[in-house]
PDB file of N, CA and C in Angstrom:
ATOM      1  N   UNK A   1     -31.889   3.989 -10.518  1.00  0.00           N
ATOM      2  CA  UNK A   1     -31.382   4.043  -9.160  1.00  0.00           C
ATOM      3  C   UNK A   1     -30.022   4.742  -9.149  1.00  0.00           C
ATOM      4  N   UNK A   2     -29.801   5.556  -7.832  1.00  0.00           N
ATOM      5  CA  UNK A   2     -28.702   6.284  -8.055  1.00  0.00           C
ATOM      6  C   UNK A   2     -27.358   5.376  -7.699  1.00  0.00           C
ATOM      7  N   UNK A   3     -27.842   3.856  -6.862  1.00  0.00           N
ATOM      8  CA  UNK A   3     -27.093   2.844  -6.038  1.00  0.00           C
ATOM      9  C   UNK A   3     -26.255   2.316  -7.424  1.00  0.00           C
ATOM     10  N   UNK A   4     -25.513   2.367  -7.879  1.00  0.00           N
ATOM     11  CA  UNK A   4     -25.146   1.975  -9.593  1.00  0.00           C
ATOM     12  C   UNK A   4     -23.217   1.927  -9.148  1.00  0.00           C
ATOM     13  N   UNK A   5     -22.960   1.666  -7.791  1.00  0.00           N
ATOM     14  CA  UNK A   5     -21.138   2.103  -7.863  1.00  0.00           C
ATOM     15  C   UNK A   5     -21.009   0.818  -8.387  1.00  0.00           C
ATOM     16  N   UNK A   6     -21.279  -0.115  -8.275  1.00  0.00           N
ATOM     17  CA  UNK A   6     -20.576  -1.740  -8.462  1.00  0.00           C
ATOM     18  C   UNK A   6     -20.766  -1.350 -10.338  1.00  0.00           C
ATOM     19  N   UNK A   7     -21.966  -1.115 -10.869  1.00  0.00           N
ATOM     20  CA  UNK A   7     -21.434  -1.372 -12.403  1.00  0.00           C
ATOM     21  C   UNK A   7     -21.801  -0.426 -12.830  1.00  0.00           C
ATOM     22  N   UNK A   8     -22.115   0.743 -12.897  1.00  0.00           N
ATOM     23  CA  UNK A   8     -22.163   2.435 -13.565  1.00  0.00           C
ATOM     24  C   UNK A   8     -21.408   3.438 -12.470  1.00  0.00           C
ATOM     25  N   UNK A   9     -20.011   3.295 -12.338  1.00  0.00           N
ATOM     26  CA  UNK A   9     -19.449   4.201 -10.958  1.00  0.00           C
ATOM     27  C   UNK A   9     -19.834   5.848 -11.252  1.00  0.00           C
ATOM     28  N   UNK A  10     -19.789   5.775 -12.758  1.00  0.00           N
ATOM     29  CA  UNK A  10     -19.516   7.168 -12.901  1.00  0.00           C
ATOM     30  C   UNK A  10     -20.910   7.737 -14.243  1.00  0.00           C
ATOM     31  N   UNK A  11     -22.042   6.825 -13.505  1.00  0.00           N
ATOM     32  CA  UNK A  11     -23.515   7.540 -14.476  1.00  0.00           C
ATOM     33  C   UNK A  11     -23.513   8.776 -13.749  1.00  0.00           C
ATOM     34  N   UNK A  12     -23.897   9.945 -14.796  1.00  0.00           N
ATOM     35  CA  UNK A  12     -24.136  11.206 -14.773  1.00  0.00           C
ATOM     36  C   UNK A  12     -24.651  11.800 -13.242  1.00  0.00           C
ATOM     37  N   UNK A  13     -26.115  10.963 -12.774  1.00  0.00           N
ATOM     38  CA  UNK A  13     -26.940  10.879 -11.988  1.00  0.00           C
ATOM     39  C   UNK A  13     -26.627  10.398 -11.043  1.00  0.00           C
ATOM     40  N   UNK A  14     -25.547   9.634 -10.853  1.00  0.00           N
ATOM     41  CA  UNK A  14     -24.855   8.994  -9.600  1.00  0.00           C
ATOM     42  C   UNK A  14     -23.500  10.231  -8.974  1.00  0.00           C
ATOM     43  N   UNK A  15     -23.130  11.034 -10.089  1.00  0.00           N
ATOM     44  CA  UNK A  15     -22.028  12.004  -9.866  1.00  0.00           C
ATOM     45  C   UNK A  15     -22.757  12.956  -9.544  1.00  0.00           C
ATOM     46  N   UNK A  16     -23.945  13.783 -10.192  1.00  0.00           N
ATOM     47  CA  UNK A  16     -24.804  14.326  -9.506  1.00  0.00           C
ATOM     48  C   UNK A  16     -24.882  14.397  -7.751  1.00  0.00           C
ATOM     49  N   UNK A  17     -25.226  12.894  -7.664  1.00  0.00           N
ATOM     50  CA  UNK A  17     -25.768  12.909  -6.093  1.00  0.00           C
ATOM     51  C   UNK A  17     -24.308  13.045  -5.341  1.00  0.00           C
ATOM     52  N   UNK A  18     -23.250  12.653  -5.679  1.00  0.00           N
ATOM     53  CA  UNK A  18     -22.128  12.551  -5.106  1.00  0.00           C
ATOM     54  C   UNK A  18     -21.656  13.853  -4.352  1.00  0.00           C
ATOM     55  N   UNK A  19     -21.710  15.130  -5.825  1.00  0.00           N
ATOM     56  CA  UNK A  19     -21.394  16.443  -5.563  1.00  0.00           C
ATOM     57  C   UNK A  19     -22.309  17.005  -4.809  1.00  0.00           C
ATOM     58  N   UNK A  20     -24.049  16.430  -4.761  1.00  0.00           N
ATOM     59  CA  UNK A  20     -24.489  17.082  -3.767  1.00  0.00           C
ATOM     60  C   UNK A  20     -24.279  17.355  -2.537  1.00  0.00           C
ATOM     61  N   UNK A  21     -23.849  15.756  -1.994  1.00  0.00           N
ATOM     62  CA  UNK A  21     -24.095  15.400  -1.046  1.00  0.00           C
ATOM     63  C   UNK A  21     -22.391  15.695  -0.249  1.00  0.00           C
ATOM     64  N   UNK A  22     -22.006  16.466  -0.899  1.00  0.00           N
ATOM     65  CA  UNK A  22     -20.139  17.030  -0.629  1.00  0.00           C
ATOM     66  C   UNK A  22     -20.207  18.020  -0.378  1.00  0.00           C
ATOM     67  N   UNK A  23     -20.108  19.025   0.791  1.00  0.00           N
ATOM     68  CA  UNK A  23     -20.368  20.340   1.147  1.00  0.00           C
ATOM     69  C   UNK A  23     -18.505  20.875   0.625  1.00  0.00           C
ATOM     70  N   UNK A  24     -18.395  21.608   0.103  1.00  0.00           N
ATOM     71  CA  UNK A  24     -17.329  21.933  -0.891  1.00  0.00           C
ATOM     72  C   UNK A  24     -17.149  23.588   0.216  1.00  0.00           C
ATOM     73  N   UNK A  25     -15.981  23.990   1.171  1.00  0.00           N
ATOM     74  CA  UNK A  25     -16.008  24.985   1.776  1.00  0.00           C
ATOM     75  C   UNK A  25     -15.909  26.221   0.992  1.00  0.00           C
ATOM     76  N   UNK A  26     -16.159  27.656   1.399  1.00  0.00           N
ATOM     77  CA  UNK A  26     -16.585  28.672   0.571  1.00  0.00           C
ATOM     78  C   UNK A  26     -15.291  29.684   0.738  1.00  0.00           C
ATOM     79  N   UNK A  27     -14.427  29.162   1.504  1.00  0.00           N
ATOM     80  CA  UNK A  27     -13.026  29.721   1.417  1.00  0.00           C
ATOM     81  C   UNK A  27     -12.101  29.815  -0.071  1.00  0.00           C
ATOM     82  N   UNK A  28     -12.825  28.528  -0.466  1.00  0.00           N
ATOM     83  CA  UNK A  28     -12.230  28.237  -2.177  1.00  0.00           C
ATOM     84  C   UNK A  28     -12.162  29.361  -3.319  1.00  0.00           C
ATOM     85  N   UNK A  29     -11.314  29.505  -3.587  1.00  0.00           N
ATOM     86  CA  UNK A  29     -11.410  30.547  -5.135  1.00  0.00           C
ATOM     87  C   UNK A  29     -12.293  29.714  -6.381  1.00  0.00           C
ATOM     88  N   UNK A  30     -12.762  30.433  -7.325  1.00  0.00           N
ATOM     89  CA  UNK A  30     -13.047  30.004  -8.306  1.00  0.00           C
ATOM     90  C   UNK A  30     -12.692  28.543  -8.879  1.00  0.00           C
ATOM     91  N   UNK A  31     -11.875  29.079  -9.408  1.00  0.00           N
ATOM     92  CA  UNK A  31     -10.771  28.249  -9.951  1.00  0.00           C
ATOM     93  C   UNK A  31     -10.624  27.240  -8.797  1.00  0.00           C
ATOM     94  N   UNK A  32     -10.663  27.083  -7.324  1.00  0.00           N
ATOM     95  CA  UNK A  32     -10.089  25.684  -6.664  1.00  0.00           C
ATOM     96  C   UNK A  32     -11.273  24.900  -6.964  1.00  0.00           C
ATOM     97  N   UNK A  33     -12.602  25.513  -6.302  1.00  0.00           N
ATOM     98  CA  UNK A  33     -13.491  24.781  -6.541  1.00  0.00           C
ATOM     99  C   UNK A  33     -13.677  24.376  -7.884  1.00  0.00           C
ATOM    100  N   UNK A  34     -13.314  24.762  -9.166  1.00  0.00           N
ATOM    101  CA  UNK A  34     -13.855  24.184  -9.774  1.00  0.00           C
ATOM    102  C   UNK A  34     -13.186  23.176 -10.190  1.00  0.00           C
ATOM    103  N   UNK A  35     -11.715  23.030  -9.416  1.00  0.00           N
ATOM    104  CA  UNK A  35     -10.501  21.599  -9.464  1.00  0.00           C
ATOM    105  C   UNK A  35     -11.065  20.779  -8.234  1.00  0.00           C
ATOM    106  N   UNK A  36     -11.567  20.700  -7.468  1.00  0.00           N
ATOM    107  CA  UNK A  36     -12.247  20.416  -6.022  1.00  0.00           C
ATOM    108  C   UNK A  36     -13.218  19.201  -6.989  1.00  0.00           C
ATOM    109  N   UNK A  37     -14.412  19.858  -7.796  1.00  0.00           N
ATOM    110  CA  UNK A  37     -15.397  19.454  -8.207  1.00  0.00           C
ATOM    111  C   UNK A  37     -15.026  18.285  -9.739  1.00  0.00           C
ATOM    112  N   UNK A  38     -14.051  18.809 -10.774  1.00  0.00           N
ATOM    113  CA  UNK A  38     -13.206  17.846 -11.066  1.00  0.00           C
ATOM    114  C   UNK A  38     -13.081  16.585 -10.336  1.00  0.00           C
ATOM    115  N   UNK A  39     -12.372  16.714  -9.294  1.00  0.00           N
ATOM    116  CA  UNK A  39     -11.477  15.797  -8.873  1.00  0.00           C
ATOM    117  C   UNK A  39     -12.444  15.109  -8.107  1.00  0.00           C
ATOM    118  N   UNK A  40     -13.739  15.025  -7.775  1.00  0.00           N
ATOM    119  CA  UNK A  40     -14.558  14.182  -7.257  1.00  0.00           C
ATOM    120  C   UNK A  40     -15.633  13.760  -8.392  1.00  0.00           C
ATOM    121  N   UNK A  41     -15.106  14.600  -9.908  1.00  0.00           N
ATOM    122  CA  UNK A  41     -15.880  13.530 -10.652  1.00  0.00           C
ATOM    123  C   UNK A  41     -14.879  12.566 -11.467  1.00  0.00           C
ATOM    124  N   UNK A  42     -13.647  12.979 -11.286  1.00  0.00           N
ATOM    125  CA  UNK A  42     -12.798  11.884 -11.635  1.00  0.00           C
ATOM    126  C   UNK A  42     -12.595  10.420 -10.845  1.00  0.00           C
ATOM    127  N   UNK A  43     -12.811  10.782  -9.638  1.00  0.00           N
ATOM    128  CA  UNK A  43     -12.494   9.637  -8.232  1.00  0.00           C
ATOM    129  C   UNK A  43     -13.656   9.515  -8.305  1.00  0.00           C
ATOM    130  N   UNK A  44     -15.237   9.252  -8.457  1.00  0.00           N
ATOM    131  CA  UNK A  44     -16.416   9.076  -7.896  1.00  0.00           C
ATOM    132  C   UNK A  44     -17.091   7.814  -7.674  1.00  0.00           C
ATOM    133  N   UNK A  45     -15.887   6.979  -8.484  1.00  0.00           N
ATOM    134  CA  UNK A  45     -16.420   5.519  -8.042  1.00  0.00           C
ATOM    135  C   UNK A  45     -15.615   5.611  -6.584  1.00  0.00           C
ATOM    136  N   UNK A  46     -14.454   6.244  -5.623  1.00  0.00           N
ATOM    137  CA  UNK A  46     -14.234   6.150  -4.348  1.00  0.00           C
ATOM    138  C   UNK A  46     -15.577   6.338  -3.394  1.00  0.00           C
ATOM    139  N   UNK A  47     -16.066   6.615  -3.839  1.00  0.00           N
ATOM    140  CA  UNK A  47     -17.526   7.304  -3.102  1.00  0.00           C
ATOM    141  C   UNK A  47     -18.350   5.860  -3.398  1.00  0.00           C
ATOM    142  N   UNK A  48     -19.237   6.221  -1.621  1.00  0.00           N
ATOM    143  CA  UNK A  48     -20.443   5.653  -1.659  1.00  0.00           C
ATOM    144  C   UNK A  48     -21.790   6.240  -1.076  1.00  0.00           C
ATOM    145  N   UNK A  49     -23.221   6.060  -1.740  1.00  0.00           N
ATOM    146  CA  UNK A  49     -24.016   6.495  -1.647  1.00  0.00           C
ATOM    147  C   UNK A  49     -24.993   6.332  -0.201  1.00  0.00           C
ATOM    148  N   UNK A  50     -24.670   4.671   0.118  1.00  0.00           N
ATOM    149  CA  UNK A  50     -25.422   4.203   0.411  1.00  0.00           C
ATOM    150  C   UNK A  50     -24.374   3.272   1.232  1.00  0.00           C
ATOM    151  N   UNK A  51     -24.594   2.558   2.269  1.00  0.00           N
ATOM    152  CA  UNK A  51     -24.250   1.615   2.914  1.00  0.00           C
ATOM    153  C   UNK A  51     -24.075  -0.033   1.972  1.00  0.00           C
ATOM    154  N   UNK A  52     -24.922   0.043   1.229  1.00  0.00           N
ATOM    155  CA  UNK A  52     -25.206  -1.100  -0.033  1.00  0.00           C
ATOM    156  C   UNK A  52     -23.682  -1.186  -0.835  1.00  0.00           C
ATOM    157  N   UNK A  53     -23.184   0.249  -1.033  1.00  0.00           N
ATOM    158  CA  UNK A  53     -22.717   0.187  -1.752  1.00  0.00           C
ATOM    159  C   UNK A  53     -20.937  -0.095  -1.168  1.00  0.00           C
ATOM    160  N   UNK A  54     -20.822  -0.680   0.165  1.00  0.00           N
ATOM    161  CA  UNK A  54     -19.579  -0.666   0.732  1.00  0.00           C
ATOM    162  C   UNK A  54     -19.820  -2.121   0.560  1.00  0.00           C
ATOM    163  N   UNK A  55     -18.715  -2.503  -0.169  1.00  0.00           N
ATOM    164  CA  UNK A  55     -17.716  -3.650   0.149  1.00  0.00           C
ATOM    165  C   UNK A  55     -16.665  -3.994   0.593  1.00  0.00           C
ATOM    166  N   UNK A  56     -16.343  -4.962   0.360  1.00  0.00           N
ATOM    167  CA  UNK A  56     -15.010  -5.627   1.061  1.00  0.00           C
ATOM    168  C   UNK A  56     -13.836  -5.448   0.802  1.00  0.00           C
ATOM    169  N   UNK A  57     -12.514  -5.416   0.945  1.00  0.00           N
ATOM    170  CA  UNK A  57     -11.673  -5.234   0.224  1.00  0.00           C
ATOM    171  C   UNK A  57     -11.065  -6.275   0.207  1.00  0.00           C
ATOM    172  N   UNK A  58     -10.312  -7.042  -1.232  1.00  0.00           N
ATOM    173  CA  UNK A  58     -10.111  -8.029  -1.056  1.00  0.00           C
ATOM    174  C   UNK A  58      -8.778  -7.884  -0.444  1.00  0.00           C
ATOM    175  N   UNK A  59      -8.051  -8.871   0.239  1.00  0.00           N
ATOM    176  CA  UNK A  59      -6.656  -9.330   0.466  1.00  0.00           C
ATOM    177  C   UNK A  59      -6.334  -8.485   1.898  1.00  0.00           C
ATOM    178  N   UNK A  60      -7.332  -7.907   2.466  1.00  0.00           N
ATOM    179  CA  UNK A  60      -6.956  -6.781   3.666  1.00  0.00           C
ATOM    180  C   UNK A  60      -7.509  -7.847   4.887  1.00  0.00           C
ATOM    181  N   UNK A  61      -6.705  -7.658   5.916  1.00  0.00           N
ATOM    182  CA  UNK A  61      -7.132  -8.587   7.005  1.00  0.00           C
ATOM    183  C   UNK A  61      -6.352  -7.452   7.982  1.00  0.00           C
ATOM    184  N   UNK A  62      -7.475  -7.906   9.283  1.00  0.00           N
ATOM    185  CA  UNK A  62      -7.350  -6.217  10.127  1.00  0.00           C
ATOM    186  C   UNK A  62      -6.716  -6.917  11.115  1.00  0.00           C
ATOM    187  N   UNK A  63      -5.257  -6.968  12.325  1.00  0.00           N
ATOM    188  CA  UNK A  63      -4.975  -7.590  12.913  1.00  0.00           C
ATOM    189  C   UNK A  63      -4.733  -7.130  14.504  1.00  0.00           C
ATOM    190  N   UNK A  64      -5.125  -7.020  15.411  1.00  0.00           N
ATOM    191  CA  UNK A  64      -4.769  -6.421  16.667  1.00  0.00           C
ATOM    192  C   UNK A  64      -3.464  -6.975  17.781  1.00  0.00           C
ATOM    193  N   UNK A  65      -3.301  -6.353  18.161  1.00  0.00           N
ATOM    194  CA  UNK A  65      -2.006  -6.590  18.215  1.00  0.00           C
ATOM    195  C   UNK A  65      -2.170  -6.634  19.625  1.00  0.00           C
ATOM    196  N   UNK A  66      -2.380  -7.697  20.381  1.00  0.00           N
ATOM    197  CA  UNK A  66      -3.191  -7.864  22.135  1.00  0.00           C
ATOM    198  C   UNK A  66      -1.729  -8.995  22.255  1.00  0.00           C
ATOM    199  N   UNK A  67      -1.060  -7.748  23.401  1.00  0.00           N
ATOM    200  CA  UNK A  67      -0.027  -8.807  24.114  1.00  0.00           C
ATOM    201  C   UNK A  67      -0.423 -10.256  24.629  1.00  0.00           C
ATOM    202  N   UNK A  68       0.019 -11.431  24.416  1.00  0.00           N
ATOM    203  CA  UNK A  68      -0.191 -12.754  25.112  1.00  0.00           C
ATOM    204  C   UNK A  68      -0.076 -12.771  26.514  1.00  0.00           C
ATOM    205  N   UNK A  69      -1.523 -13.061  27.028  1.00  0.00           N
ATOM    206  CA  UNK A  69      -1.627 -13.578  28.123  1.00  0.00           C
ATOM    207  C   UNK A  69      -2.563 -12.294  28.498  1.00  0.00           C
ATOM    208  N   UNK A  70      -2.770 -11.601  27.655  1.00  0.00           N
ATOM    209  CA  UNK A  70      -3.816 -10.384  28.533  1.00  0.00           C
ATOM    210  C   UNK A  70      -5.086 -10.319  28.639  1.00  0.00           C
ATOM    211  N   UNK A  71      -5.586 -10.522  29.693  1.00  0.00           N
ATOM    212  CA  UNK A  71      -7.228 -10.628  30.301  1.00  0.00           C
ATOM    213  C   UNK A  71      -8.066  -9.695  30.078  1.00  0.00           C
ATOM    214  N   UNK A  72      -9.197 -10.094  29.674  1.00  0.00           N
ATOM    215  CA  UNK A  72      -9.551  -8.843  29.500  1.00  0.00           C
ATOM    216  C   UNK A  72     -11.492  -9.615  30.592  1.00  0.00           C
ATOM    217  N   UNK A  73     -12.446  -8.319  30.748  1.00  0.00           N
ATOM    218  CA  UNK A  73     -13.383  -8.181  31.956  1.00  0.00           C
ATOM    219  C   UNK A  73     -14.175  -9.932  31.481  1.00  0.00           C
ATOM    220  N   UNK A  74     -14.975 -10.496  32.256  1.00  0.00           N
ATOM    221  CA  UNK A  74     -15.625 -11.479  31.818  1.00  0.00           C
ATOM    222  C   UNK A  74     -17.033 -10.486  31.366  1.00  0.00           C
ATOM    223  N   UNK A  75     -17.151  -9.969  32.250  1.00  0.00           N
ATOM    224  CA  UNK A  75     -18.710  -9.299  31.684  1.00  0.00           C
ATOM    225  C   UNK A  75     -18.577  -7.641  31.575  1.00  0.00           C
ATOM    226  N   UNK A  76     -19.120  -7.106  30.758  1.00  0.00           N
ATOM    227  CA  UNK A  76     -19.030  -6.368  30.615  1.00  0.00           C
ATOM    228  C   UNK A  76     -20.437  -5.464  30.562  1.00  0.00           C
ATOM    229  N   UNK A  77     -20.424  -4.073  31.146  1.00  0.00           N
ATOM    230  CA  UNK A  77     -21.480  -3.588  32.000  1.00  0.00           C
ATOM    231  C   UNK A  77     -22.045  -2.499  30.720  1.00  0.00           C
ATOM    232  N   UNK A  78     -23.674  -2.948  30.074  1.00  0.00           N
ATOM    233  CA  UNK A  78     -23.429  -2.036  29.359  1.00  0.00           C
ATOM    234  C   UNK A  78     -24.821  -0.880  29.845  1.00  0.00           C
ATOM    235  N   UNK A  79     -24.363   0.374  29.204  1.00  0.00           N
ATOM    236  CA  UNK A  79     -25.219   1.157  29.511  1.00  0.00           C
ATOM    237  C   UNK A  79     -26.212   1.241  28.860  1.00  0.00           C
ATOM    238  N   UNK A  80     -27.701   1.580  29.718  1.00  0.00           N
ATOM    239  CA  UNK A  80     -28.444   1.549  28.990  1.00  0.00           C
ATOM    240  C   UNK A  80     -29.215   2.571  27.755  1.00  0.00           C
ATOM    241  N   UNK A  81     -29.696   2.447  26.906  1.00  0.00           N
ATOM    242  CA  UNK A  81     -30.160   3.386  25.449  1.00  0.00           C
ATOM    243  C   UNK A  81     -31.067   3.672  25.959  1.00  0.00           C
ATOM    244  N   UNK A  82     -31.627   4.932  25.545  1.00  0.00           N
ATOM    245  CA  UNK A  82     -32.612   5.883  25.237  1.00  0.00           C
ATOM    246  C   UNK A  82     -33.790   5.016  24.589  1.00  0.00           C
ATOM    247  N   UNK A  83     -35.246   5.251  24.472  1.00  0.00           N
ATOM    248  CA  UNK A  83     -35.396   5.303  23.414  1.00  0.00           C
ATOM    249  C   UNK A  83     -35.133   5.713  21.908  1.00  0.00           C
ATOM    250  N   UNK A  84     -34.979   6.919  21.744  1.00  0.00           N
ATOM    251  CA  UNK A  84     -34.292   6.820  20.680  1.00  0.00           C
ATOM    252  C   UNK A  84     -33.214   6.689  19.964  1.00  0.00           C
ATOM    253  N   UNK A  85     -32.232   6.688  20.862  1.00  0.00           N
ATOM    254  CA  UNK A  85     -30.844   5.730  20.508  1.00  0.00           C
ATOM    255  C   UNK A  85     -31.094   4.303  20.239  1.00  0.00           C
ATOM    256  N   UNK A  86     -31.729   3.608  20.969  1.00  0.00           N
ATOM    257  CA  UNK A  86     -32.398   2.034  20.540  1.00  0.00           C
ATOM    258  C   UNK A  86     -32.951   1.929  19.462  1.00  0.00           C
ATOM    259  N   UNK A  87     -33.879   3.139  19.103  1.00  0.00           N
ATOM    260  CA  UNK A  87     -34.217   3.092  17.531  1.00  0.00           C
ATOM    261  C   UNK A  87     -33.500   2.954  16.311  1.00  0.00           C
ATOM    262  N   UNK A  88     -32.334   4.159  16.767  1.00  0.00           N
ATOM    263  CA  UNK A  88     -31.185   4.617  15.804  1.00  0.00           C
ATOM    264  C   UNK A  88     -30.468   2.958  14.959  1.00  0.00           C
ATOM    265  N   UNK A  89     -29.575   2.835  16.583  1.00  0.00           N
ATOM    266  CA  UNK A  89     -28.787   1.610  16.706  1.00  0.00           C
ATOM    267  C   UNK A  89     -29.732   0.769  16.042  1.00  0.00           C
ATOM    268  N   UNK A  90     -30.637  -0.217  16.404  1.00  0.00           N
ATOM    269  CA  UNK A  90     -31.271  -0.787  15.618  1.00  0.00           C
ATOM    270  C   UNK A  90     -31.546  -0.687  14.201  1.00  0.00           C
ATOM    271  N   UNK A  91     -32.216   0.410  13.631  1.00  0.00           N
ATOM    272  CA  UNK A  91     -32.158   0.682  12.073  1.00  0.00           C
ATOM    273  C   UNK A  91     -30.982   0.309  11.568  1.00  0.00           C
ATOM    274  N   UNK A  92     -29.691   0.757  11.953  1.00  0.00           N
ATOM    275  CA  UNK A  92     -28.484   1.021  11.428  1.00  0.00           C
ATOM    276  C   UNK A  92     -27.965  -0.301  11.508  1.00  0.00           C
ATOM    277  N   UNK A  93     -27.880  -1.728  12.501  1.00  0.00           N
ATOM    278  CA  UNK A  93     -27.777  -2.777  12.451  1.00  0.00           C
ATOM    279  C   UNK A  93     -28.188  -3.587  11.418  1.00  0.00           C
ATOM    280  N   UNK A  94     -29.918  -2.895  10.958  1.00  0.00           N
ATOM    281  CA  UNK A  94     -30.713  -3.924  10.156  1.00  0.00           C
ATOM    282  C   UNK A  94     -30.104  -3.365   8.426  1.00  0.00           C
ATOM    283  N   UNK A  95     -29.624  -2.090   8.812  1.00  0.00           N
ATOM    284  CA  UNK A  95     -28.915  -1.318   7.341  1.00  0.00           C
ATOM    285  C   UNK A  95     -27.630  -2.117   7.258  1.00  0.00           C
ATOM    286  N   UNK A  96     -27.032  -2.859   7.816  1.00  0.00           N
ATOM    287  CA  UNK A  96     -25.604  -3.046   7.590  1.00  0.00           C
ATOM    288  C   UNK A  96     -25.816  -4.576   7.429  1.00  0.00           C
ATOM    289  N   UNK A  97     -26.574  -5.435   8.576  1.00  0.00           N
ATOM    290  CA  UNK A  97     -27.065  -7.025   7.835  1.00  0.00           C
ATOM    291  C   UNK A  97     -27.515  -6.903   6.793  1.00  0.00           C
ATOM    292  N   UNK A  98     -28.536  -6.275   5.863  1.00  0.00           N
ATOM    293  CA  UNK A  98     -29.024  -6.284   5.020  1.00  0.00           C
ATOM    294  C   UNK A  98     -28.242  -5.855   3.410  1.00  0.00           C
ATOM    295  N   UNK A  99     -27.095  -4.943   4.007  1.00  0.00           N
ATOM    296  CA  UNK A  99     -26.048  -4.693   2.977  1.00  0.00           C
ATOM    297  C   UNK A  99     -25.050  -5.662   3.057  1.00  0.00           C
ATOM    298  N   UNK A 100     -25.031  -7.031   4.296  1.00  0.00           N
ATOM    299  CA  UNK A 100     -23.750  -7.806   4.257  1.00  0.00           C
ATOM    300  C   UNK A 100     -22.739  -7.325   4.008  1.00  0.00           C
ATOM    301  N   UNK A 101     -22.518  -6.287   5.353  1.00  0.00           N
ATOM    302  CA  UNK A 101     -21.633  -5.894   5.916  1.00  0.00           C
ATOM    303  C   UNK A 101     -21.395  -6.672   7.085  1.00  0.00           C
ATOM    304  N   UNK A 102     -22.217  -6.844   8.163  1.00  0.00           N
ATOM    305  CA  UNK A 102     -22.171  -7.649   9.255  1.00  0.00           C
ATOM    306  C   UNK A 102     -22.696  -9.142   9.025  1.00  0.00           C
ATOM    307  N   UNK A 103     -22.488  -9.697   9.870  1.00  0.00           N
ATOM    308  CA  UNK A 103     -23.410 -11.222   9.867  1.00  0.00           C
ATOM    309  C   UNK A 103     -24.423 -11.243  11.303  1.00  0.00           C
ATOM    310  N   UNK A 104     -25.042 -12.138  11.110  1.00  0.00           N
ATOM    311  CA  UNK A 104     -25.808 -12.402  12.719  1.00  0.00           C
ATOM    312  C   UNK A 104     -25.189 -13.574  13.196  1.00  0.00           C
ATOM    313  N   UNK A 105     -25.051 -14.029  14.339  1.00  0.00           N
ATOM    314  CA  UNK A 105     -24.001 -14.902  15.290  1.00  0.00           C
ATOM    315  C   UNK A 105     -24.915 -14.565  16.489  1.00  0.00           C
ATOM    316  N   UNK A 106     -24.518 -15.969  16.999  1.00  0.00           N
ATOM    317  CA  UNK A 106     -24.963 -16.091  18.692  1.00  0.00           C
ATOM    318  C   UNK A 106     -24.039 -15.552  19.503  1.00  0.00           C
ATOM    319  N   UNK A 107     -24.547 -14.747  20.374  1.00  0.00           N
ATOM    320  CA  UNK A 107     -23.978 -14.172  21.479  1.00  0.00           C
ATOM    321  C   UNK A 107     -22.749 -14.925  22.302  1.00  0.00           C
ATOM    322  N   UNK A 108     -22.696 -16.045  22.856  1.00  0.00           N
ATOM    323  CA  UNK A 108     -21.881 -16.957  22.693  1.00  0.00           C
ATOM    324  C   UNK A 108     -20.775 -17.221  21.985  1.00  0.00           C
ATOM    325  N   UNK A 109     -20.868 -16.884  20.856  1.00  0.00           N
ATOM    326  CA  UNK A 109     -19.408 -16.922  19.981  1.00  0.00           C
ATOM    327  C   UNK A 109     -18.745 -15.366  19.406  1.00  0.00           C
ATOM    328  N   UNK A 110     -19.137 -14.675  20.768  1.00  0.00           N
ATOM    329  CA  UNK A 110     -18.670 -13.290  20.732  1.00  0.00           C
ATOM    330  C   UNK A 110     -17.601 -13.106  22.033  1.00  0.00           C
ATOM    331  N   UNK A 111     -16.533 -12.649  21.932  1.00  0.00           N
ATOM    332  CA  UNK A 111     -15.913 -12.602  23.005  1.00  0.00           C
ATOM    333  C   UNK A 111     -15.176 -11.253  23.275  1.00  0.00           C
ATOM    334  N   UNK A 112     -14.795 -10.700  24.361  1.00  0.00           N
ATOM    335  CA  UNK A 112     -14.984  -9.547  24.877  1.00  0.00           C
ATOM    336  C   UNK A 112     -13.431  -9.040  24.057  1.00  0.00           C
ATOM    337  N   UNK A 113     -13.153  -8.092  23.619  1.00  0.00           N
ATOM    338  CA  UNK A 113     -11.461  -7.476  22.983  1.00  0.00           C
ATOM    339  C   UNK A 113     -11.607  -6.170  22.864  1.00  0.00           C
ATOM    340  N   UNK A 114     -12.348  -5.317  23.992  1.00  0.00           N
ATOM    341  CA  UNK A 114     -12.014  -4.202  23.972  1.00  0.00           C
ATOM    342  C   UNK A 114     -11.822  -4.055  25.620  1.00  0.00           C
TER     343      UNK A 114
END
């Protein structure tokens, strides 16, 4: 499997897919690109392949900064999807629960902050 960042960051076949998947611009001289291509097999555990492969960071906590006392809509009006935006969105939900990135929660213990 090429999914290997947590304990092979830097198998051959995982750097492979990395550089593929990096469109490298053609403005570059020789010589940059071939420091360009270096330098993303030196960093290649920064890279991820796959949604699987994003974790958490430890000790980071994200904080918003909402003046006290500010209201925000009770309901909020949403627009409606396409079919195939409903498809999209959906896949990409079940890609990110399934990588525990997100959690599932009742609607109810969601509250409006945008």
């Amino acid at each position: 499997s090429l999914f290997t960042h947590k304990d092979k960051p830097f198998s051959p076949s995982r750097v492979e897919a990395i550089l593929r998947a990096i469109m490298i611009g053609p403005d570059l001289t020789k010589e940059q690109r071939e420091q360009v291509i270096n330098l993303l097999r030196e960093y290649a555990d920064c890279f991820a392949l796959s949604i699987s492969e994003v974790y958490a960071a430890e000790g980071v906590v994200h904080k918003l900064n909402i003046p006290e006392g500010t209201q925000f809509p009770k309901r909020v009006h949403q627009r409606p999807l396409s079919a195939p935006q409903c498809y999209y969105l959906h896949k990409k939900i079940d890609e990110l629960l399934e990588a525990g990135v997100i959690k599932q929660c009742h609607p109810s213990d969601m509250k409006c902050v945008s």
